[in-house]
Protein backbone atom coordinates (compact mmCIF):
# COMPACT_ATOMS: atom_id res chain seq x y z
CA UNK A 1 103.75 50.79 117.84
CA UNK A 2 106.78 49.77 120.32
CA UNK A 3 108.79 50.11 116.92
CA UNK A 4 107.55 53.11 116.13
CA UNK A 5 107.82 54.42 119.82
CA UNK A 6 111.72 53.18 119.66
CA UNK A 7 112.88 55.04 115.93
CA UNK A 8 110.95 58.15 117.87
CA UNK A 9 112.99 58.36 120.70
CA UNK A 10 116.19 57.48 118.82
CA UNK A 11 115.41 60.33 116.94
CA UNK A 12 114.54 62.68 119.99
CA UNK A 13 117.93 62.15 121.53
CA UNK A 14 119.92 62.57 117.88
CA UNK A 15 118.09 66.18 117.50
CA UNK A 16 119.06 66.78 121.12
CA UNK A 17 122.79 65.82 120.42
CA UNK A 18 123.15 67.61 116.76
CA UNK A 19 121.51 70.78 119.10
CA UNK A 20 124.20 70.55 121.61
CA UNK A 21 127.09 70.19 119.78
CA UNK A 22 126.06 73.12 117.39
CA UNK A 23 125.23 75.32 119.98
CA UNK A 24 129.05 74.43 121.27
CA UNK A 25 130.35 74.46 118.22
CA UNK A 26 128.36 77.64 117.14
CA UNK A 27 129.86 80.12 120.42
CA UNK A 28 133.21 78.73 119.36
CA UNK A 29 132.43 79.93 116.03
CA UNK A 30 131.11 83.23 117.33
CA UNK A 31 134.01 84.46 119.44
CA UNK A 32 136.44 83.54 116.92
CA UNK A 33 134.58 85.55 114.14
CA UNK A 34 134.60 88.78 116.78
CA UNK A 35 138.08 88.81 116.35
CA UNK A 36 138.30 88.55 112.80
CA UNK A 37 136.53 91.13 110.26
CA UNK A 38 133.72 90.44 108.04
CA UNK A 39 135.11 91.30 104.38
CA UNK A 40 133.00 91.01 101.44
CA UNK A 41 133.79 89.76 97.61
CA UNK A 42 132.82 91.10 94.33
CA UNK A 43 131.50 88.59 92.30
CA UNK A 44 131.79 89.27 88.05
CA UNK A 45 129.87 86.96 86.15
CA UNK A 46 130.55 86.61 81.99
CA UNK A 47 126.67 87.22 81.14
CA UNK A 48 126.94 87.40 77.26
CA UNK A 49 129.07 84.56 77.82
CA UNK A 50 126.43 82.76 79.63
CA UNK A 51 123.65 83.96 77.43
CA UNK A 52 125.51 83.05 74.16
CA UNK A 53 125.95 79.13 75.95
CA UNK A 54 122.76 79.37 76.16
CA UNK A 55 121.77 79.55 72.72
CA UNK A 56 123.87 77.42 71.32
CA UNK A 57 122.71 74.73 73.70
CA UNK A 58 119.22 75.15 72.34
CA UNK A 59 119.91 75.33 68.57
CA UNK A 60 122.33 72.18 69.27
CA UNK A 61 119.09 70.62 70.71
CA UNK A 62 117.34 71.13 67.73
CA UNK A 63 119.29 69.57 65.42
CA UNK A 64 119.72 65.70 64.53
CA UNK A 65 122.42 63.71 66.19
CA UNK A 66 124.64 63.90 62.68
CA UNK A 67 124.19 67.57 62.08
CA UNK A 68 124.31 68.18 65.75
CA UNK A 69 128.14 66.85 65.74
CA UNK A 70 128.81 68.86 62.46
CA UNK A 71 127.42 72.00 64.03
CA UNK A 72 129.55 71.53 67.41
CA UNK A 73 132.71 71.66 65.25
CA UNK A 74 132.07 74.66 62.97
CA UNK A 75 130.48 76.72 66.50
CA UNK A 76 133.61 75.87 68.20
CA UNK A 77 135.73 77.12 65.40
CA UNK A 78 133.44 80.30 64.64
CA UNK A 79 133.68 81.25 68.74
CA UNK A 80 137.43 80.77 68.41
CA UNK A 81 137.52 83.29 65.96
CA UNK A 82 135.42 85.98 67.17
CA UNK A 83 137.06 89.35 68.33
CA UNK A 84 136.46 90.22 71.68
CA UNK A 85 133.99 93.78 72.22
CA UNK A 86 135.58 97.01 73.21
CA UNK A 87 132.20 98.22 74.29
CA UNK A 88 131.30 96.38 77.40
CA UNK A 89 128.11 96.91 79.34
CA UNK A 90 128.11 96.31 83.11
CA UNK A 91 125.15 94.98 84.92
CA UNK A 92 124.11 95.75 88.67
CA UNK A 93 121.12 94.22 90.51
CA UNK A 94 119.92 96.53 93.08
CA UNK A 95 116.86 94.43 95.05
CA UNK A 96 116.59 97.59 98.07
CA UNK A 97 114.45 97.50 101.36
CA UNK A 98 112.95 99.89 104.06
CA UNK A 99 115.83 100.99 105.49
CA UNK A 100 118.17 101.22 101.72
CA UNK A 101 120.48 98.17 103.72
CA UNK A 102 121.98 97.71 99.90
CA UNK A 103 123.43 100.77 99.81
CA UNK A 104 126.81 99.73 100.93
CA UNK A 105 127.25 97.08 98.26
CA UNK A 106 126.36 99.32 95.59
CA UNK A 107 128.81 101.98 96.73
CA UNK A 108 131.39 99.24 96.40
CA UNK A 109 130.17 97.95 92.76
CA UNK A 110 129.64 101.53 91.17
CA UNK A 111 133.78 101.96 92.98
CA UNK A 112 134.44 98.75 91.14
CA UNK A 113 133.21 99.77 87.68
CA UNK A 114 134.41 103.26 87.69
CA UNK A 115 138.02 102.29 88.58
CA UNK A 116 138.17 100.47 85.14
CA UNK A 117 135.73 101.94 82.94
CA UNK A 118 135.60 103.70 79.81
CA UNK A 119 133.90 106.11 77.83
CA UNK A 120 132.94 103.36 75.46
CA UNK A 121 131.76 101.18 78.47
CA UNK A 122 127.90 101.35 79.62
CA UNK A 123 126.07 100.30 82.90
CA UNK A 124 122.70 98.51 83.24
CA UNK A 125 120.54 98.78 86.67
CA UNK A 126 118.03 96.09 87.42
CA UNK A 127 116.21 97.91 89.76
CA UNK A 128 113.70 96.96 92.18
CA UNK A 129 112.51 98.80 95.42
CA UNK A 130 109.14 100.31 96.39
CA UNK A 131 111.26 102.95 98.37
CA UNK A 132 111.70 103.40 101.95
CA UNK A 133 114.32 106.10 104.33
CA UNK A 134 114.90 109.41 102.22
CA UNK A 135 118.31 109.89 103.50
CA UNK A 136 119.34 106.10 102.17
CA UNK A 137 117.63 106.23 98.62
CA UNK A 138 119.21 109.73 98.18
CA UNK A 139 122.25 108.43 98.61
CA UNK A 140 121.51 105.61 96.53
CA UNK A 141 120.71 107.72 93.60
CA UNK A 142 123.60 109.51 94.30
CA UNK A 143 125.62 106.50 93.79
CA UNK A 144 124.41 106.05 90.58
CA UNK A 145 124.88 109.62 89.35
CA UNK A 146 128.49 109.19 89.86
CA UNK A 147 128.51 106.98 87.17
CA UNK A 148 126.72 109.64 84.83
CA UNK A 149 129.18 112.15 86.08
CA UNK A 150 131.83 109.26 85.02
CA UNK A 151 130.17 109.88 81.69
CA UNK A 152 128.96 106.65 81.21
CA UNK A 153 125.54 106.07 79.90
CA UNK A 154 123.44 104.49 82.34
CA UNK A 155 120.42 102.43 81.62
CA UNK A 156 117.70 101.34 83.98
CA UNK A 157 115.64 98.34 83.85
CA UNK A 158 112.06 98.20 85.87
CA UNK A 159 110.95 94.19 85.73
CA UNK A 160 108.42 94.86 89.03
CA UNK A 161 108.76 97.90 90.82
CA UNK A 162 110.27 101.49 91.07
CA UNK A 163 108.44 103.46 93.73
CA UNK A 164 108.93 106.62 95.49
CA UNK A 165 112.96 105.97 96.25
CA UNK A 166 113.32 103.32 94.12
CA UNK A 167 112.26 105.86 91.18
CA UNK A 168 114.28 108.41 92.37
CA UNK A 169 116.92 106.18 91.44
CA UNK A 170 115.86 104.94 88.53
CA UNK A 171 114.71 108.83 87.06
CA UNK A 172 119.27 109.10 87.17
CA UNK A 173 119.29 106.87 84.51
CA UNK A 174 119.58 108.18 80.71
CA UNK A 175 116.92 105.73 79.36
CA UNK A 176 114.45 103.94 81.92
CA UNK A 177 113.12 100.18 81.02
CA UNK A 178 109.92 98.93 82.34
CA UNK A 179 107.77 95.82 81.98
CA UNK A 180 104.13 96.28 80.87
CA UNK A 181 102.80 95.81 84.35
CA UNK A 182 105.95 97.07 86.75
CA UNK A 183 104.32 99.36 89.15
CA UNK A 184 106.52 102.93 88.55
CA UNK A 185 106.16 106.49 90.00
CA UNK A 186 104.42 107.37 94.14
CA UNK A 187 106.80 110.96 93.83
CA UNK A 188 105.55 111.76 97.13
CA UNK A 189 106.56 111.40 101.18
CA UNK A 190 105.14 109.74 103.89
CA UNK A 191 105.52 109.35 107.33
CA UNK A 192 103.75 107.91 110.08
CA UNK A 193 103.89 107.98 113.37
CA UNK A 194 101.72 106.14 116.09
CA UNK A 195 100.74 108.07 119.38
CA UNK A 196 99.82 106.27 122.74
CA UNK A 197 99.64 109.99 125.04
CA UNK A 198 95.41 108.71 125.76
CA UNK A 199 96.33 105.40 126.54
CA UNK A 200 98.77 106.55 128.69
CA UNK A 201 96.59 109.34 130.56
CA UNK A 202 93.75 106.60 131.12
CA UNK A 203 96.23 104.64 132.92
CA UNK A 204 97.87 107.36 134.83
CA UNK A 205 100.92 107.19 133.55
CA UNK A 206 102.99 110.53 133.15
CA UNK A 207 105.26 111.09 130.15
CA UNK A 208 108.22 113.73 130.62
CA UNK A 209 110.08 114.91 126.85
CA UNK A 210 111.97 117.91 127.64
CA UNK A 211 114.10 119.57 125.07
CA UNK A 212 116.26 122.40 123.72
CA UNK A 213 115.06 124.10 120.80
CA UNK A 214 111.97 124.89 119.52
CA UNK A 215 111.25 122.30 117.68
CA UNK A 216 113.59 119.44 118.24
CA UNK A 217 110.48 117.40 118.45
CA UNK A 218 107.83 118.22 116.59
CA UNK A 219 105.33 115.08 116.62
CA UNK A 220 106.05 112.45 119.47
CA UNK A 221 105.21 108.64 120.43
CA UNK A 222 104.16 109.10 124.00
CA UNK A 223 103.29 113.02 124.18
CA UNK A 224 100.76 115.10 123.62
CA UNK A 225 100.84 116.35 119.88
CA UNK A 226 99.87 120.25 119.51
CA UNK A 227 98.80 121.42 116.09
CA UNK A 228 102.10 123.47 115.77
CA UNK A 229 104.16 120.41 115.94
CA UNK A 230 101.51 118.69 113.08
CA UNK A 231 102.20 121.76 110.74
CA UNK A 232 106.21 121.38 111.34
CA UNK A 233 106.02 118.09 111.00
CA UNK A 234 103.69 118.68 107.61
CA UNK A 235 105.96 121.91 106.42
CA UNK A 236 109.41 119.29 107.06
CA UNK A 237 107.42 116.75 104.32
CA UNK A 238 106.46 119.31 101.93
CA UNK A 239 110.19 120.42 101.84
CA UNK A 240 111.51 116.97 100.63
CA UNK A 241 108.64 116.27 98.34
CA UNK A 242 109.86 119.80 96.70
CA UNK A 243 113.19 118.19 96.92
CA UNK A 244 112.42 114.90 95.28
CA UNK A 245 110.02 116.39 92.23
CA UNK A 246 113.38 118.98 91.99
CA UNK A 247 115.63 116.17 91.82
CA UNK A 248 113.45 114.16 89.14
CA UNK A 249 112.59 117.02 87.20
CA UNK A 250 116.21 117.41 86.74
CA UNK A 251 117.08 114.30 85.05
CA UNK A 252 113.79 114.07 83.34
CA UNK A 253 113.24 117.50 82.10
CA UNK A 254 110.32 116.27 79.40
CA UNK A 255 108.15 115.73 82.66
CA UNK A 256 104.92 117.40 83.74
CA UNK A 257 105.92 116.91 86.97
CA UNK A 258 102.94 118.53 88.83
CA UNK A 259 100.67 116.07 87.16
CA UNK A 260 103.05 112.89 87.59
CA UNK A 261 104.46 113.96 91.49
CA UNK A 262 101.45 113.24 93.21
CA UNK A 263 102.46 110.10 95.03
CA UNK A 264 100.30 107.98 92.32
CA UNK A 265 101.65 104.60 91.06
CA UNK A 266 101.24 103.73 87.39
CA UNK A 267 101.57 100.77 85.53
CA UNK A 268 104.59 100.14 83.15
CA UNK A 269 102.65 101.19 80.31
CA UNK A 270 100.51 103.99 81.89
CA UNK A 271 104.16 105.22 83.03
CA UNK A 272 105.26 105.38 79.57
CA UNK A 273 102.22 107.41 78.02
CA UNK A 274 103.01 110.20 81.38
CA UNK A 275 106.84 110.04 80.39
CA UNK A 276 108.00 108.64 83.40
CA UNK A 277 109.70 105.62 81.00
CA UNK A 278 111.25 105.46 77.96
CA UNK A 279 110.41 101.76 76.47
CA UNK A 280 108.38 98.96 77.30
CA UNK A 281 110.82 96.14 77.52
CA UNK A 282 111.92 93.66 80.30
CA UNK A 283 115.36 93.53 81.64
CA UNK A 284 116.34 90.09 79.85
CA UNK A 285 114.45 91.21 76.50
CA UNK A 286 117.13 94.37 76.27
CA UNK A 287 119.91 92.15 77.23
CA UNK A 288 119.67 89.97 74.85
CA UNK A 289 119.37 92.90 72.05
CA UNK A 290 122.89 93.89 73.19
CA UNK A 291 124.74 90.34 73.09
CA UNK A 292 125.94 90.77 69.75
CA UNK A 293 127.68 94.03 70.28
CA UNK A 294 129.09 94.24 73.99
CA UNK A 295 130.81 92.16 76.52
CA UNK A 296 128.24 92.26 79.17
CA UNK A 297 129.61 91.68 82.82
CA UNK A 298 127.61 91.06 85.83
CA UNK A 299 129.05 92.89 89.24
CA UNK A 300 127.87 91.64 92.55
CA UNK A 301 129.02 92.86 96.19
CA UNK A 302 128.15 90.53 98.96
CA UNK A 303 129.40 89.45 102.44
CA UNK A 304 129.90 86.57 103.59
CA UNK A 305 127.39 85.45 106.59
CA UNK A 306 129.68 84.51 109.86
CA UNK A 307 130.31 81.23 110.46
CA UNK A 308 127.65 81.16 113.49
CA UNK A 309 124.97 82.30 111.49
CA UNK A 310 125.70 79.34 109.04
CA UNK A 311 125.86 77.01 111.36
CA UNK A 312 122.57 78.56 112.95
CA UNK A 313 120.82 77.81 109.89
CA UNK A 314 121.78 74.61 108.84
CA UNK A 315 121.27 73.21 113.02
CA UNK A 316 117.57 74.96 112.59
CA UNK A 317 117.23 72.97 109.13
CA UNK A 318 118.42 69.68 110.83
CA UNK A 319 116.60 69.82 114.14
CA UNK A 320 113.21 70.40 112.02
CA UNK A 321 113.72 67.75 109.60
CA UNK A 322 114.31 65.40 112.84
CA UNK A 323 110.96 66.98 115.03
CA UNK A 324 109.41 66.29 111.61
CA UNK A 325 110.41 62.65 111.04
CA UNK A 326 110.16 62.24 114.87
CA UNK A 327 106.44 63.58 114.54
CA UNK A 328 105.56 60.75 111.82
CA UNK A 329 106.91 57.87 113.83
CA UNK A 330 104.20 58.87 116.54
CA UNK A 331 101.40 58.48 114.40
């Protein structure tokens, strides 16, 4: 137990030294990254190379060790001799939140592709989002119709989800992709809004909201909400739903779009039979169906975290793995 007492505080005053220099080395970090600019990268990966790597690994893997070196030798001349695609197909994964964050690095990748594509040239859209902030999936979409207005053909693959913003997006495509069980559709608005005013009278505490303008507020936080502000407020929703079912029933004219924009979610397949998709079919599935005659490029926009944050992270990491092992030796 002394033993065990002694690698335990040995360990206690390493985590408190690691902590101490990191934080010291971490504010260095800091003010030196406020002086210099965040920039991002774009990122293209050689998919259909990858993919084809791929395959060949796994047919070489079925073969005997005497064919297997026979086969390396005539795939090696046969890729040698292949003629590169003209038609190239560019792939964007847009994973978006709440607040449409993911915005920015799409802007940058739909910049990227349209400042070297052609009219032979295609675009697929991994898409996943259950929606969130009107203003930031309408620009979103907005992105992507720039790419139709390019007049590139757009494709749009569903592997989870496509809700409410995140199928406003995906409605800009030409064809829409969906896995059997991807949840797609909720055309529809919400918005809530929590209200404290009783809590606040029962305590005696006054709230003062005084504005210009009829109805620069309609529904508030801490005030009392009339029944004109709640039909503003309602009459404000109904006026981007007609928006959104305007906007959808634009790029997917086929729709019934009274029976499909009533904030519903549907199953892949479901979604298919209302017209909302076009084919049952996961992301990787269609890929690989297009290896043989496109070059298909992966595009990816990120930023770099700052050099604080990293070192943040891997001092959190540390310390824990040191409370942990610290934590055993007390036992």
């Amino acid at each position: 137990m002394e033993f065990l007492a002694d690698v335990g505080g040995f360990l206690l005053k390493a985590a408190i030294i690691v902590f101490a220099f990191v934080v010291i080395t971490g504010v260095i970090a800091q003010a030196a990254q406020k002086q210099k600019k965040q920039k991002g990268e774009l990122e293209v990966t050689h998919l259909s190379r990858e993919l084809q790597e791929m395959q060949d690994a796994l047919q070489m893997e079925l073969l005997d060790k005497k064919a297997r070196k026979k086969a390396e030798k005539l795939l090696k001349k046969a890729r040698k001799s292949e003629e590169k695609h003209d038609k190239r197909l560019f792939v964007i994964d847009f994973k978006g939140s709440l607040d449409a964050k993911e915005v920015d690095s799409l802007r940058r990748e739909v910049n990227a592709i349209l400042s070297m594509a052609t009219d032979k040239d295609d675009v697929l859209v991994r898409l996943e989002s259950g929606g969130g902030v009107v203003n930031g999936y309408g620009l979103a979409a907005a992105q992507l119709q720039r790419l139709r207005e390019h007049g590139m053909t757009v494709h749009v693959a569903v592997d989870k989800v496509a809700a409410s913003g995140g199928y406003m997006m995906a409605c800009v495509g030409h064809k829409i992709y969906a896995a059997p069980f991807a949840f797609i559709g909720s055309i529809g608005v919400v918005a809530q809004i929590p209200n404290v005013h009783r809590w606040l009278k029962n305590h005696d505490i006054d709230f003062e909201q005084i504005t210009a303008g009829e109805f620069k507020r309609t529904l508030t936080i801490f005030g009392e909400n009339t029944e004109e502000g709640r039909r503003k407020f309602k009459k404000d929703l109904e006026a981007i739903h007609h928006q959104f079912k305007d906007f959808v029933q634009t790029n997917r004219p086929q729709l019934d779009i009274d029976k499909v924009a009533t904030g519903e979610v549907w199953s892949g397949q479901q979604a298919k039979e209302l017209g909302l998709v076009d084919e049952i079919i996961t992301s990787d599935a269609w890929l690989l169906k297009q290896l043989s005659e496109r070059e298909i490029l992966k595009l990816e926009y990120s930023v770099k975290k700052p050099i604080s944050e990293r070192f943040a992270k891997g001092a959190a990491t540390l310390i824990h793995t040191l409370k942990t092992s610290f934590a055993r030796s007390d036992v």
